[in-house]
N, C-alpha and C. Protein backbone atom coordinates (compact mmCIF):
# COMPACT_ATOMS: atom_id res chain seq x y z
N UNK A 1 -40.33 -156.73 103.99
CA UNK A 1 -40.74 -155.43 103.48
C UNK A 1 -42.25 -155.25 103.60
N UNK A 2 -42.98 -156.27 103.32
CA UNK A 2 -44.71 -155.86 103.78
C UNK A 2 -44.82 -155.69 105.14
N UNK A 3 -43.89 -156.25 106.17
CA UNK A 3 -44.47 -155.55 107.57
C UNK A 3 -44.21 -154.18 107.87
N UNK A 4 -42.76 -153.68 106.68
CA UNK A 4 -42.68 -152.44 107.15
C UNK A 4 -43.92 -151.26 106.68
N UNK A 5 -44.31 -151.76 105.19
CA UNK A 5 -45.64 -151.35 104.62
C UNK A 5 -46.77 -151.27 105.16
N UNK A 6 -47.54 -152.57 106.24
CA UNK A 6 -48.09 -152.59 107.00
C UNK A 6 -48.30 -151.42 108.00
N UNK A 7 -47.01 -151.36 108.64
CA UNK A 7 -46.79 -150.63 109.95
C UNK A 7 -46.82 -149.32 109.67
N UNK A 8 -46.44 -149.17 108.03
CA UNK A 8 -46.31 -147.32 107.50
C UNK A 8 -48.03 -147.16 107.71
N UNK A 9 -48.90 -148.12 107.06
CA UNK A 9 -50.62 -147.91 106.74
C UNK A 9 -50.82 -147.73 108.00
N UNK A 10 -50.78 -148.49 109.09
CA UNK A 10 -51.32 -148.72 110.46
C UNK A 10 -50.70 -146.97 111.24
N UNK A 11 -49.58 -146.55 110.72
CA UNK A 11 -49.10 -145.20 111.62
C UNK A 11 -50.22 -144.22 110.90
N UNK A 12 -50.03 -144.47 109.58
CA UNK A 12 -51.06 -143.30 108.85
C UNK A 12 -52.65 -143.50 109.14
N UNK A 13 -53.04 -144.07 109.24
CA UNK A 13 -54.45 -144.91 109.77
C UNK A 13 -54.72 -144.26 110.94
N UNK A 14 -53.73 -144.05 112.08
CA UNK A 14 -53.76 -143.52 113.20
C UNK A 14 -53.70 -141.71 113.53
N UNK A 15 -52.54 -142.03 112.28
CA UNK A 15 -52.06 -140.51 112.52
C UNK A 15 -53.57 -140.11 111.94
N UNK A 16 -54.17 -140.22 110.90
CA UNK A 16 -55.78 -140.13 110.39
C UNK A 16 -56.64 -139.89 111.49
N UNK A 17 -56.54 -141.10 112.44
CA UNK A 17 -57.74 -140.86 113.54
C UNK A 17 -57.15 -139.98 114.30
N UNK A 18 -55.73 -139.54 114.70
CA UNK A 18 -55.71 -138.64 115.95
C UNK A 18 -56.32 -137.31 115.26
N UNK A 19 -55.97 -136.91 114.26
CA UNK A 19 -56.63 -135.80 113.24
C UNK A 19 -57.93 -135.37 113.77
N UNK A 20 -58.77 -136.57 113.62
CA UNK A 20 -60.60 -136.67 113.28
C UNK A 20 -60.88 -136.83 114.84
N UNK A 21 -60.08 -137.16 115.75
CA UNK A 21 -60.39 -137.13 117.09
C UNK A 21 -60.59 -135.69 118.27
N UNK A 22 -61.16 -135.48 118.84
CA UNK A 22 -61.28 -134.44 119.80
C UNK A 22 -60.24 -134.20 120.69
N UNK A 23 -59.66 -135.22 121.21
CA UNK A 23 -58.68 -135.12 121.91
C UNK A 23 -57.22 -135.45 120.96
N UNK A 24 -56.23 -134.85 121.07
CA UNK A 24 -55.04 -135.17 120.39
C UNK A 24 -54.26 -135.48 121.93
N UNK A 25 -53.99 -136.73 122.13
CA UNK A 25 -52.59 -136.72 123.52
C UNK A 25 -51.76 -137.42 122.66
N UNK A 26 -51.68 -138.27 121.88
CA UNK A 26 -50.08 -139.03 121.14
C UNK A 26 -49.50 -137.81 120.21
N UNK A 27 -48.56 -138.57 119.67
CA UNK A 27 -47.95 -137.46 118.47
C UNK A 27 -47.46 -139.03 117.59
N UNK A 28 -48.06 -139.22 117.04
CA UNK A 28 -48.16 -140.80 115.81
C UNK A 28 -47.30 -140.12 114.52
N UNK A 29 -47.40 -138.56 114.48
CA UNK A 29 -46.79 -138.24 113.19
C UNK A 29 -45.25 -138.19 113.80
N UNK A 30 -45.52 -138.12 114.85
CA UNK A 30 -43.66 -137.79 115.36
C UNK A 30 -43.06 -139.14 115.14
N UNK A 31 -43.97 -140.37 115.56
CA UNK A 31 -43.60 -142.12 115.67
C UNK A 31 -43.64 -142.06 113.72
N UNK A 32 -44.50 -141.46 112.98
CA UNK A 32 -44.22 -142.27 111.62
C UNK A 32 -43.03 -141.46 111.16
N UNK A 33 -42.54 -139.90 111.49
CA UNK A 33 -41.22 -139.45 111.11
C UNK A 33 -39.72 -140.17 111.34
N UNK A 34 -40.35 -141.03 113.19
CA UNK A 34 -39.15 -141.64 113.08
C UNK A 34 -38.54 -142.69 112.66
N UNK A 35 -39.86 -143.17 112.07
CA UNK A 35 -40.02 -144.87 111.64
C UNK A 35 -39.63 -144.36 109.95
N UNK A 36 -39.91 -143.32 109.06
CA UNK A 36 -39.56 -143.52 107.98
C UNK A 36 -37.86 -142.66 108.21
N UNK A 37 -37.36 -142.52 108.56
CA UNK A 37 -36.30 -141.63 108.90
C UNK A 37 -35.20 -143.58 108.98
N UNK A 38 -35.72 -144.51 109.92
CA UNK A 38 -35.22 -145.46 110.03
C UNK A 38 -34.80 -145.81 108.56
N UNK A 39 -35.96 -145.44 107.80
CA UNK A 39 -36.17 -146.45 106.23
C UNK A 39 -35.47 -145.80 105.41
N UNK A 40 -34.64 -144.69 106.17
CA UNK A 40 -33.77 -143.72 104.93
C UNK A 40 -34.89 -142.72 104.27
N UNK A 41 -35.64 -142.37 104.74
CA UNK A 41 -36.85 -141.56 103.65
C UNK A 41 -36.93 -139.92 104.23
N UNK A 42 -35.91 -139.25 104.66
CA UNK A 42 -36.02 -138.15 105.22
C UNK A 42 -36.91 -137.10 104.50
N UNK A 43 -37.52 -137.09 103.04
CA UNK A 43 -38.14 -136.26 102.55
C UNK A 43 -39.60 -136.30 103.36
N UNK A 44 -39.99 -137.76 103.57
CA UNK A 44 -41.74 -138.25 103.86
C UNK A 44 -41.55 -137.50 105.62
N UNK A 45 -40.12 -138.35 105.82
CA UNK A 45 -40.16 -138.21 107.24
C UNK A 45 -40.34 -136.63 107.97
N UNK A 46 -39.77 -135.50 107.28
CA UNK A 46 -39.74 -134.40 106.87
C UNK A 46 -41.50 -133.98 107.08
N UNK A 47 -42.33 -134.45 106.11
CA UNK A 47 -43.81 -133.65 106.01
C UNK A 47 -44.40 -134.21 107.31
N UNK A 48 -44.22 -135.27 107.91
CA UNK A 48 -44.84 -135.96 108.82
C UNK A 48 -44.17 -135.35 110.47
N UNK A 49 -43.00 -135.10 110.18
CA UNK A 49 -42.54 -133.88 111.47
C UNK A 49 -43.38 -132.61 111.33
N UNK A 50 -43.37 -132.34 110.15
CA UNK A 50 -44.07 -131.21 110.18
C UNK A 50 -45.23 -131.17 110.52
N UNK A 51 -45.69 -132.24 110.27
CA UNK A 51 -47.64 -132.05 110.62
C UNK A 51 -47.71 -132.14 112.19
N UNK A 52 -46.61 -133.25 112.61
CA UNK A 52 -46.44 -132.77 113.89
C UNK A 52 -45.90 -131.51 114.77
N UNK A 53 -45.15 -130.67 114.43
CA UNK A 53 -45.26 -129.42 114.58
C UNK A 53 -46.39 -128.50 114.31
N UNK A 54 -47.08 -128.88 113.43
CA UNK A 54 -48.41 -128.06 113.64
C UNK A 54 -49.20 -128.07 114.50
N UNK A 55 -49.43 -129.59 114.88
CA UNK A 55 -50.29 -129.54 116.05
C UNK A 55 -49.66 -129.85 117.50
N UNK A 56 -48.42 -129.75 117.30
CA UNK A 56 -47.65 -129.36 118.59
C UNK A 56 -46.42 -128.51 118.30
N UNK A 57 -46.58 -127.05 118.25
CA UNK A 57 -45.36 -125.73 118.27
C UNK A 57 -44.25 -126.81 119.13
N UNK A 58 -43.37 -126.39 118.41
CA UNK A 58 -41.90 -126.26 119.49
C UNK A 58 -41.81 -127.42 120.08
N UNK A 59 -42.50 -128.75 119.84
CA UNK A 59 -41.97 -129.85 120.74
C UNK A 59 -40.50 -130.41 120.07
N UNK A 60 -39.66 -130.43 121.54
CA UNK A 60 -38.34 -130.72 121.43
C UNK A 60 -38.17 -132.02 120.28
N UNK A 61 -38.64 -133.30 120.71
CA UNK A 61 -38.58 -134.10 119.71
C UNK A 61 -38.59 -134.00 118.31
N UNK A 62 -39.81 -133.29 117.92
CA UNK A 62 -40.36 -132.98 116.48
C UNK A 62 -39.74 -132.18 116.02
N UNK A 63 -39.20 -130.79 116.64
CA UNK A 63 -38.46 -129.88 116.07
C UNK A 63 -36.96 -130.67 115.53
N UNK A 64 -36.38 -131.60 116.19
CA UNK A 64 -35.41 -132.15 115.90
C UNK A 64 -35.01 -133.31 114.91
N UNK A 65 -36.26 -133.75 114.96
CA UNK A 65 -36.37 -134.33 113.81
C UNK A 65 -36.49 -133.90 112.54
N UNK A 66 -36.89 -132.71 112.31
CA UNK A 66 -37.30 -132.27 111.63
C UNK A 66 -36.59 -131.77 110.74
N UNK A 67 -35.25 -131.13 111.70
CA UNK A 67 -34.26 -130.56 111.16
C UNK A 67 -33.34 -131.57 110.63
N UNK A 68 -33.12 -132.77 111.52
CA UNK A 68 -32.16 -133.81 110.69
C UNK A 68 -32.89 -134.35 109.77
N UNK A 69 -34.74 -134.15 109.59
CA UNK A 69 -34.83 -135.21 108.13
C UNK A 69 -34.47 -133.85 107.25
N UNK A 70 -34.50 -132.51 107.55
CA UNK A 70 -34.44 -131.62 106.55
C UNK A 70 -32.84 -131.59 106.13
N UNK A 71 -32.07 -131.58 106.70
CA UNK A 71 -30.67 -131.33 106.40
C UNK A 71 -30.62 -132.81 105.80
N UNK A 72 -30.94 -134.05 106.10
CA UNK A 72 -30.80 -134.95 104.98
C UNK A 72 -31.57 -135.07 103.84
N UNK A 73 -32.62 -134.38 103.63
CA UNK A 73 -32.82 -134.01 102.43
C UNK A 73 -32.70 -133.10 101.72
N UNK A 74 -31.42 -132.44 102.56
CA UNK A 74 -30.84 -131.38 101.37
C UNK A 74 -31.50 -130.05 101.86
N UNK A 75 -32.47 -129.82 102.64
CA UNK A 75 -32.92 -128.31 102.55
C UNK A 75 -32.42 -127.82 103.54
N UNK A 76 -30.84 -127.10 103.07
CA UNK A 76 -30.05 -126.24 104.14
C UNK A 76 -31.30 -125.27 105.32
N UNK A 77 -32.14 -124.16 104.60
CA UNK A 77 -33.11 -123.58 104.79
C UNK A 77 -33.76 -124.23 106.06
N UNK A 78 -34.83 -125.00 105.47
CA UNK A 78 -35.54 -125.44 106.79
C UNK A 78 -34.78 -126.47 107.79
N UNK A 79 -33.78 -127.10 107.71
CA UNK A 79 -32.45 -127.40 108.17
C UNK A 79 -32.24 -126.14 109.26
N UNK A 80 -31.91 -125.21 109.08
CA UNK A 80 -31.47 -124.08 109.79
C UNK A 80 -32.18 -123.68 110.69
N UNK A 81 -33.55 -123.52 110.07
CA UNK A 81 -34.01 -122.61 110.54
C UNK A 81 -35.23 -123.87 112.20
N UNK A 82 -34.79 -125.25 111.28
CA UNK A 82 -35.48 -125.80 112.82
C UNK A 82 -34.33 -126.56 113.66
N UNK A 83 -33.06 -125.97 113.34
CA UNK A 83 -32.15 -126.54 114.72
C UNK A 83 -32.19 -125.14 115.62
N UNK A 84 -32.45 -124.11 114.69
CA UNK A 84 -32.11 -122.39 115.94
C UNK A 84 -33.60 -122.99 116.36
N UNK A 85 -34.67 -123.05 116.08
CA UNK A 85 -36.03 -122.93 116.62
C UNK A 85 -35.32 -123.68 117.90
N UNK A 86 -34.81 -125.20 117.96
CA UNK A 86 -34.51 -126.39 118.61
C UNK A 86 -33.68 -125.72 120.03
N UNK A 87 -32.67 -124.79 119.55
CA UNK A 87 -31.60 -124.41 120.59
C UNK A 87 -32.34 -123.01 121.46
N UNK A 88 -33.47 -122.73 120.76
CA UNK A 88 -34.51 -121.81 121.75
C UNK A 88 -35.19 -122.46 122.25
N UNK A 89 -35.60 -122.82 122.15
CA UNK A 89 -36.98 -124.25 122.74
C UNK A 89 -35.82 -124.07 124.28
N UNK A 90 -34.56 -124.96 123.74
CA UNK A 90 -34.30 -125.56 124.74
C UNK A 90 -32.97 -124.51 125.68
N UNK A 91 -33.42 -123.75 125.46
CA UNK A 91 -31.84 -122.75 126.47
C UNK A 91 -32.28 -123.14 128.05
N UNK A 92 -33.68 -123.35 128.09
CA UNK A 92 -33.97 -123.46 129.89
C UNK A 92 -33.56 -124.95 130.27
N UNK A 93 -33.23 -125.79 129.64
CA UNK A 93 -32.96 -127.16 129.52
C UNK A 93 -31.35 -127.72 129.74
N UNK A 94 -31.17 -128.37 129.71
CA UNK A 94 -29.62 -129.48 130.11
C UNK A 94 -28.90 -128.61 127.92
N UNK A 95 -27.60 -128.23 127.93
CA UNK A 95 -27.25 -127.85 126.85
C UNK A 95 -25.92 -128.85 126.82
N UNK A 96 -26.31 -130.26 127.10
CA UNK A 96 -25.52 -131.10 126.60
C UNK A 96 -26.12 -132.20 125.92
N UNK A 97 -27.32 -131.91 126.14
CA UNK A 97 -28.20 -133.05 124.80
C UNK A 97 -27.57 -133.04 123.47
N UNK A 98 -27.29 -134.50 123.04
CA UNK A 98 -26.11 -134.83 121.59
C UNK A 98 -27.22 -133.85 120.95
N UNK A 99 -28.42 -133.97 121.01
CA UNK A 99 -29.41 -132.56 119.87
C UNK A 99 -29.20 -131.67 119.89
N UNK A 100 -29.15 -131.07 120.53
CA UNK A 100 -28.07 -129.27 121.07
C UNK A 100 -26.99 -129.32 120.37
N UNK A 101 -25.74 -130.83 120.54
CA UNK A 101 -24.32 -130.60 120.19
C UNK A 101 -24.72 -130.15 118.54
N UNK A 102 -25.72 -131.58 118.27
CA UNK A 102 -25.86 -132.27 116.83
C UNK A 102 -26.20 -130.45 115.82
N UNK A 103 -27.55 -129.59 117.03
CA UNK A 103 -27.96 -128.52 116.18
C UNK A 103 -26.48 -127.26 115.95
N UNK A 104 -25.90 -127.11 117.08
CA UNK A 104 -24.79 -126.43 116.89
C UNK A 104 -23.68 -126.80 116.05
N UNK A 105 -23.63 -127.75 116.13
CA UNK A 105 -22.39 -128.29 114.77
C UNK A 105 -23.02 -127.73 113.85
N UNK A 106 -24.44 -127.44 113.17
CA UNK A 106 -24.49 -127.45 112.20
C UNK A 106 -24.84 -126.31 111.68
N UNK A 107 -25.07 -125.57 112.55
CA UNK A 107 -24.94 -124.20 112.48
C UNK A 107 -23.65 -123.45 112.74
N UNK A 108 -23.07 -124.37 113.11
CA UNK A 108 -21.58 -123.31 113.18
C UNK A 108 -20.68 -122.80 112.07
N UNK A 109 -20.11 -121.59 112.21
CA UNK A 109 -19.72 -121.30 110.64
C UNK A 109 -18.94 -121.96 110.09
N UNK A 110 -18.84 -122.51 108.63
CA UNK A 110 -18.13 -123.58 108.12
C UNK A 110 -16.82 -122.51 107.83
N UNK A 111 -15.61 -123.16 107.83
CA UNK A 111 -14.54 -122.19 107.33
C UNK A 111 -13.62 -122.66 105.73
């Protein structure tokens, strides 16, 4: 459990410097969403997609994450509203990505 602690400080440490840096090319908040998402923590994993969506609109990855840490933490809402963002992003794209299936299942009307 301290290496996973470690590795959370060392993503945030980073995700910190890409912030304070001039150039942004990684997305470290997208790597710590998916690393706490591993740990079961979809709420943290959740703000940390998001920060990555701020400083990258519409990236396929992040948007998708975003939506499965949101629908596992319960917020139907932003749940919703970032699998439709996800299935616009991607209409010019392959519409057999399990993320496409995964966003349409879950938008489909429940009966």
């Amino acid at each position: 459990m301290k290496s996973i602690k470690f590795i959370l400080c060392l993503l945030m440490a980073c995700c910190q410097h890409q912030r304070d840096s001039s150039s942004i090319t990684r997305y470290d908040e997208e790597l710590l969403g998916d690393l706490l998402m591993k740990l079961d923590q979809p709420q943290q994993a959740l703000i940390a997609y998001e920060l990555n969506l701020k400083l990258r609109p519409n990236r396929f990855n992040g948007l998708h994450g975003a939506a499965k840490a949101a629908r596992l933490s319960g917020d139907h809402v932003k749940a919703t509203s970032y699998y439709q963002i996800l299935i616009e992003v991607a209409r010019p794209i392959a519409n057999e990505r399990s993320e496409l299936l995964e966003a349409r299942d879950y938008l489909a009307p429940k009966s």
